[in-house]
PDB file of N, CA and C in Angstrom:
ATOM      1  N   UNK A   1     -44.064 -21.223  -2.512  1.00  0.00           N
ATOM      2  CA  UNK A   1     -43.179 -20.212  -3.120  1.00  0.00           C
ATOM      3  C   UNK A   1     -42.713 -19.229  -2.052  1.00  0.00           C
ATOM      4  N   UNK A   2     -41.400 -18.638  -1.824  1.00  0.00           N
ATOM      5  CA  UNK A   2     -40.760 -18.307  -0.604  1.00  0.00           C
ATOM      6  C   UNK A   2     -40.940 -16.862  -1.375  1.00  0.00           C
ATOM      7  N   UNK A   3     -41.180 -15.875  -0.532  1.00  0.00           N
ATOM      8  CA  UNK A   3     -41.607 -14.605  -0.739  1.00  0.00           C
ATOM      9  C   UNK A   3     -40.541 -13.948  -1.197  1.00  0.00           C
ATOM     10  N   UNK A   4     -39.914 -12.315  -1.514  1.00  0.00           N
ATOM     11  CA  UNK A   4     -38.896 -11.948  -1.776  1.00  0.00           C
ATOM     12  C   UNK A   4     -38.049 -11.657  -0.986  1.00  0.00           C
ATOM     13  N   UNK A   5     -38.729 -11.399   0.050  1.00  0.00           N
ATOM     14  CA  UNK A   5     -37.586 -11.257   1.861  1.00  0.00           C
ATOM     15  C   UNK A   5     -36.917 -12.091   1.915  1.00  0.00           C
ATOM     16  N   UNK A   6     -37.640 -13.406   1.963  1.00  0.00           N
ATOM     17  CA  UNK A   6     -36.706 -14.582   2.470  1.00  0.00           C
ATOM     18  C   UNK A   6     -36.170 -15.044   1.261  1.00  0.00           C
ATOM     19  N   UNK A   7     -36.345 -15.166  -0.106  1.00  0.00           N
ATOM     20  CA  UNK A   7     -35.182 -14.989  -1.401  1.00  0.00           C
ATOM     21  C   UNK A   7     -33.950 -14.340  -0.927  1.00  0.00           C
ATOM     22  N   UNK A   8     -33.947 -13.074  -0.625  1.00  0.00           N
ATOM     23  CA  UNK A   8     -33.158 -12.209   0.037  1.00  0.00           C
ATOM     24  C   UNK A   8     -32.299 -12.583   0.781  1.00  0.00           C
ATOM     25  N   UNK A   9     -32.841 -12.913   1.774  1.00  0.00           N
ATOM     26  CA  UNK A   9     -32.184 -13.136   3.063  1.00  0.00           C
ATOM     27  C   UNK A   9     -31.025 -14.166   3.000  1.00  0.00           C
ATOM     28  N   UNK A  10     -31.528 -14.820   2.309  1.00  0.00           N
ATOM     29  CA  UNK A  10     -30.906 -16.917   1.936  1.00  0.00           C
ATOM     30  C   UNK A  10     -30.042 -16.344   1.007  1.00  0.00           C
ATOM     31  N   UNK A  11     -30.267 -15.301  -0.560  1.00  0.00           N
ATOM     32  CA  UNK A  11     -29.089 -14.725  -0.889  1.00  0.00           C
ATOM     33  C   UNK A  11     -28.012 -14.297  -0.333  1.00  0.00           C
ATOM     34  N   UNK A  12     -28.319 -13.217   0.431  1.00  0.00           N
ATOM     35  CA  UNK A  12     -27.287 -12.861   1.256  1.00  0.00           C
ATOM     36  C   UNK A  12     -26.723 -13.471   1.960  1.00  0.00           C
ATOM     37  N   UNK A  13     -26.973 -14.169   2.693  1.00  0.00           N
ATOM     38  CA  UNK A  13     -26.639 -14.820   3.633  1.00  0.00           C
ATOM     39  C   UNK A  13     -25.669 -15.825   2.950  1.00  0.00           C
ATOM     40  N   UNK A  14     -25.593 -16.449   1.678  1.00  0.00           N
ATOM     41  CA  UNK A  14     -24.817 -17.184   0.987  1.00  0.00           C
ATOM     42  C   UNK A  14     -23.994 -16.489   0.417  1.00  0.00           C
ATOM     43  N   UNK A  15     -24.057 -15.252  -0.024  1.00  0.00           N
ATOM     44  CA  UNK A  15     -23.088 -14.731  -0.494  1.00  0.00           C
ATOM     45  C   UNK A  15     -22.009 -14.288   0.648  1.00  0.00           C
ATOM     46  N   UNK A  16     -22.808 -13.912   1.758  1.00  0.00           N
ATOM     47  CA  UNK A  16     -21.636 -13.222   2.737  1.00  0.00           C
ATOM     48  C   UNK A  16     -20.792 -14.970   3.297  1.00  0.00           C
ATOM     49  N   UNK A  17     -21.379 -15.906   3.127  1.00  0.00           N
ATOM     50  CA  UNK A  17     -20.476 -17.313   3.153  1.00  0.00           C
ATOM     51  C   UNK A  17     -19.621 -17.242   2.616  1.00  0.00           C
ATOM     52  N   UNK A  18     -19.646 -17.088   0.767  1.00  0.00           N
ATOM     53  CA  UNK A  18     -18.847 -17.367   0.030  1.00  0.00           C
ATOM     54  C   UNK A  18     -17.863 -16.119   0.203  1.00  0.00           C
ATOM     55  N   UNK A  19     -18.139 -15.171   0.834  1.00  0.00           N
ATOM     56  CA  UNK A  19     -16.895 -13.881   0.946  1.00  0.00           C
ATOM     57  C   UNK A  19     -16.111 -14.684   1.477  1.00  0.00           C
ATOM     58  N   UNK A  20     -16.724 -15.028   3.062  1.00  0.00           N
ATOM     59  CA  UNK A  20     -15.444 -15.177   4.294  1.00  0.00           C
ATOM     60  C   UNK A  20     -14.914 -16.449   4.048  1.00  0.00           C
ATOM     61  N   UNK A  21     -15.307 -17.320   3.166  1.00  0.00           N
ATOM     62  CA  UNK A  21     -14.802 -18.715   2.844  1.00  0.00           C
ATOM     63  C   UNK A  21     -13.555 -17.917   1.955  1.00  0.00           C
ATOM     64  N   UNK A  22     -13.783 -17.333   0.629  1.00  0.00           N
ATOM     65  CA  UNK A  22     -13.034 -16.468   0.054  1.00  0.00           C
ATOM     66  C   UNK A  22     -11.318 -16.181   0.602  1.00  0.00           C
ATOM     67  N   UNK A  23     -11.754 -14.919   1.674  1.00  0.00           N
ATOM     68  CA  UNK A  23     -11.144 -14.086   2.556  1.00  0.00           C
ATOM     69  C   UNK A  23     -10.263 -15.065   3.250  1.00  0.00           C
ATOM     70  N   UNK A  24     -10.655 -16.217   4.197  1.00  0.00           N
ATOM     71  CA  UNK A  24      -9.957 -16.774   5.019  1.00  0.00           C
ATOM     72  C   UNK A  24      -9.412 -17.866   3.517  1.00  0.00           C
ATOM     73  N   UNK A  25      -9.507 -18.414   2.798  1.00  0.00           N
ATOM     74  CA  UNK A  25      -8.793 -18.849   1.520  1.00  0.00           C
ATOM     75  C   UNK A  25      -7.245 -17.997   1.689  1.00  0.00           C
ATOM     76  N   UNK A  26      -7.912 -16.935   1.075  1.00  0.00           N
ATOM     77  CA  UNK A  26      -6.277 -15.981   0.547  1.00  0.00           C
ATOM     78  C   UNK A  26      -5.775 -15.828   1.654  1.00  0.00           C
ATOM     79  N   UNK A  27      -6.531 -15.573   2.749  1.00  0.00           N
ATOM     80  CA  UNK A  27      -5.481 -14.754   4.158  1.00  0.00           C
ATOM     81  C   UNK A  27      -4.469 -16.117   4.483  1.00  0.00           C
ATOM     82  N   UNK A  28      -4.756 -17.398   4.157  1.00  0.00           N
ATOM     83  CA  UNK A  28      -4.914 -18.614   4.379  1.00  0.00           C
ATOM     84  C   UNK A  28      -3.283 -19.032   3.788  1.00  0.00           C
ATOM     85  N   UNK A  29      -3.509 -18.726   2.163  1.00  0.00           N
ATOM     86  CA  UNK A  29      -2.146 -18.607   1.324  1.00  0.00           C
ATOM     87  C   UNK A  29      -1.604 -17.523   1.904  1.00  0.00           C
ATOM     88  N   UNK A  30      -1.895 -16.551   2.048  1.00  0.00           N
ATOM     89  CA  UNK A  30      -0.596 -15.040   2.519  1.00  0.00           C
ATOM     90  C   UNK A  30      -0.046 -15.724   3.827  1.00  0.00           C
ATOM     91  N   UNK A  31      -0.361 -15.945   4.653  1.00  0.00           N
ATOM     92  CA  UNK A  31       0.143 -16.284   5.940  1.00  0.00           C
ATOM     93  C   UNK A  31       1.345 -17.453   5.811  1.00  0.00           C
ATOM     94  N   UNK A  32       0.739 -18.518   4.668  1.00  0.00           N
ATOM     95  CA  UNK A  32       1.605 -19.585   4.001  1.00  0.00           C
ATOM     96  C   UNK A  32       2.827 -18.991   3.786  1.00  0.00           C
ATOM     97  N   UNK A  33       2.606 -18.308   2.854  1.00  0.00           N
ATOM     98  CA  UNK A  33       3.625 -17.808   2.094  1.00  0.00           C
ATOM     99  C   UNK A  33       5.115 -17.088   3.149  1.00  0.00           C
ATOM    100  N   UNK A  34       4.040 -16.301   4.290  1.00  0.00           N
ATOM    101  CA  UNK A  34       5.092 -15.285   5.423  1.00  0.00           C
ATOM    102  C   UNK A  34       5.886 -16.701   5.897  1.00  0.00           C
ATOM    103  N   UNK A  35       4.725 -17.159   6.381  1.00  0.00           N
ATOM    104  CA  UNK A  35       5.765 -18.411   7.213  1.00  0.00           C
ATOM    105  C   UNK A  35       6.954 -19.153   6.764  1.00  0.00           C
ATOM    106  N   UNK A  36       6.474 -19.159   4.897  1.00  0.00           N
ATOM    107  CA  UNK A  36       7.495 -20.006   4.406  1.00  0.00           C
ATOM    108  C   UNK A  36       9.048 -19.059   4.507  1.00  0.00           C
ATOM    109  N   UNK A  37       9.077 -18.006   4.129  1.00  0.00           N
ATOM    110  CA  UNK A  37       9.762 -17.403   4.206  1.00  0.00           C
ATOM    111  C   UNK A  37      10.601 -17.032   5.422  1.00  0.00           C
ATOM    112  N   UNK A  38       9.682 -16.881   6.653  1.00  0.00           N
ATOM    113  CA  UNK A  38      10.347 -16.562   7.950  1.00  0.00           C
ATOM    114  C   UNK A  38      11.095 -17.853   8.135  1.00  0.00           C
ATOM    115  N   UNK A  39      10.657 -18.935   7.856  1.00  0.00           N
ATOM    116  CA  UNK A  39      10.937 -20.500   7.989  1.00  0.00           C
ATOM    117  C   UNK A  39      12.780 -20.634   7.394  1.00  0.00           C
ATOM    118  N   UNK A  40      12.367 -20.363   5.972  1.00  0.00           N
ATOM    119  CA  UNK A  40      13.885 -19.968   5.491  1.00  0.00           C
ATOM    120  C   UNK A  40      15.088 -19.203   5.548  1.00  0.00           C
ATOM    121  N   UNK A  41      14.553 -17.894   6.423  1.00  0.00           N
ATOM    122  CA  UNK A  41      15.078 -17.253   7.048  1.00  0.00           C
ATOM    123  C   UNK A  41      15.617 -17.405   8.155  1.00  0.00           C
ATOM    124  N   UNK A  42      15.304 -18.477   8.820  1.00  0.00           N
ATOM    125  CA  UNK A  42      15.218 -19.107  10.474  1.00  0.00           C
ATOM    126  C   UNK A  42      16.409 -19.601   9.806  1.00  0.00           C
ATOM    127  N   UNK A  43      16.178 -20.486   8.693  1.00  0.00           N
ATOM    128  CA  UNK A  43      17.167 -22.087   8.858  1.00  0.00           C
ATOM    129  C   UNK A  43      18.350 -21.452   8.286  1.00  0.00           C
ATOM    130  N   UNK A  44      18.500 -20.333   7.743  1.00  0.00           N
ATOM    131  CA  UNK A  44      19.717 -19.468   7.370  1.00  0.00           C
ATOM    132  C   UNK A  44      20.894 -19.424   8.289  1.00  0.00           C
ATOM    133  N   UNK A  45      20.506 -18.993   9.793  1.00  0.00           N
ATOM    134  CA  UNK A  45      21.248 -18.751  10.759  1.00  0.00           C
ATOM    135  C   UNK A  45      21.218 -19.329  11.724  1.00  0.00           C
TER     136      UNK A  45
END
């Protein structure tokens, strides 16, 4: 049985995963999105 520290630790440590998996997700679509746009903007002129 793993004590409450290391419960802890392995929590956290998975949760701060699932943030930056998260984070780089959306930053992931926003950046999509700029490009698509600068993209269409390009082929305008």
């Amino acid at each position: 049985m793993p004590s409450f520290k290391t419960k802890f630790i392995i929590s956290y440590s998975l949760a701060g995963l699932v943030v930056l998996a998260l984070s780089l997700y959306f930053h992931g679509i926003f950046v999509n999105k700029n490009l698509y746009k600068i993209d269409r903007a390009w082929k305008k002129n």
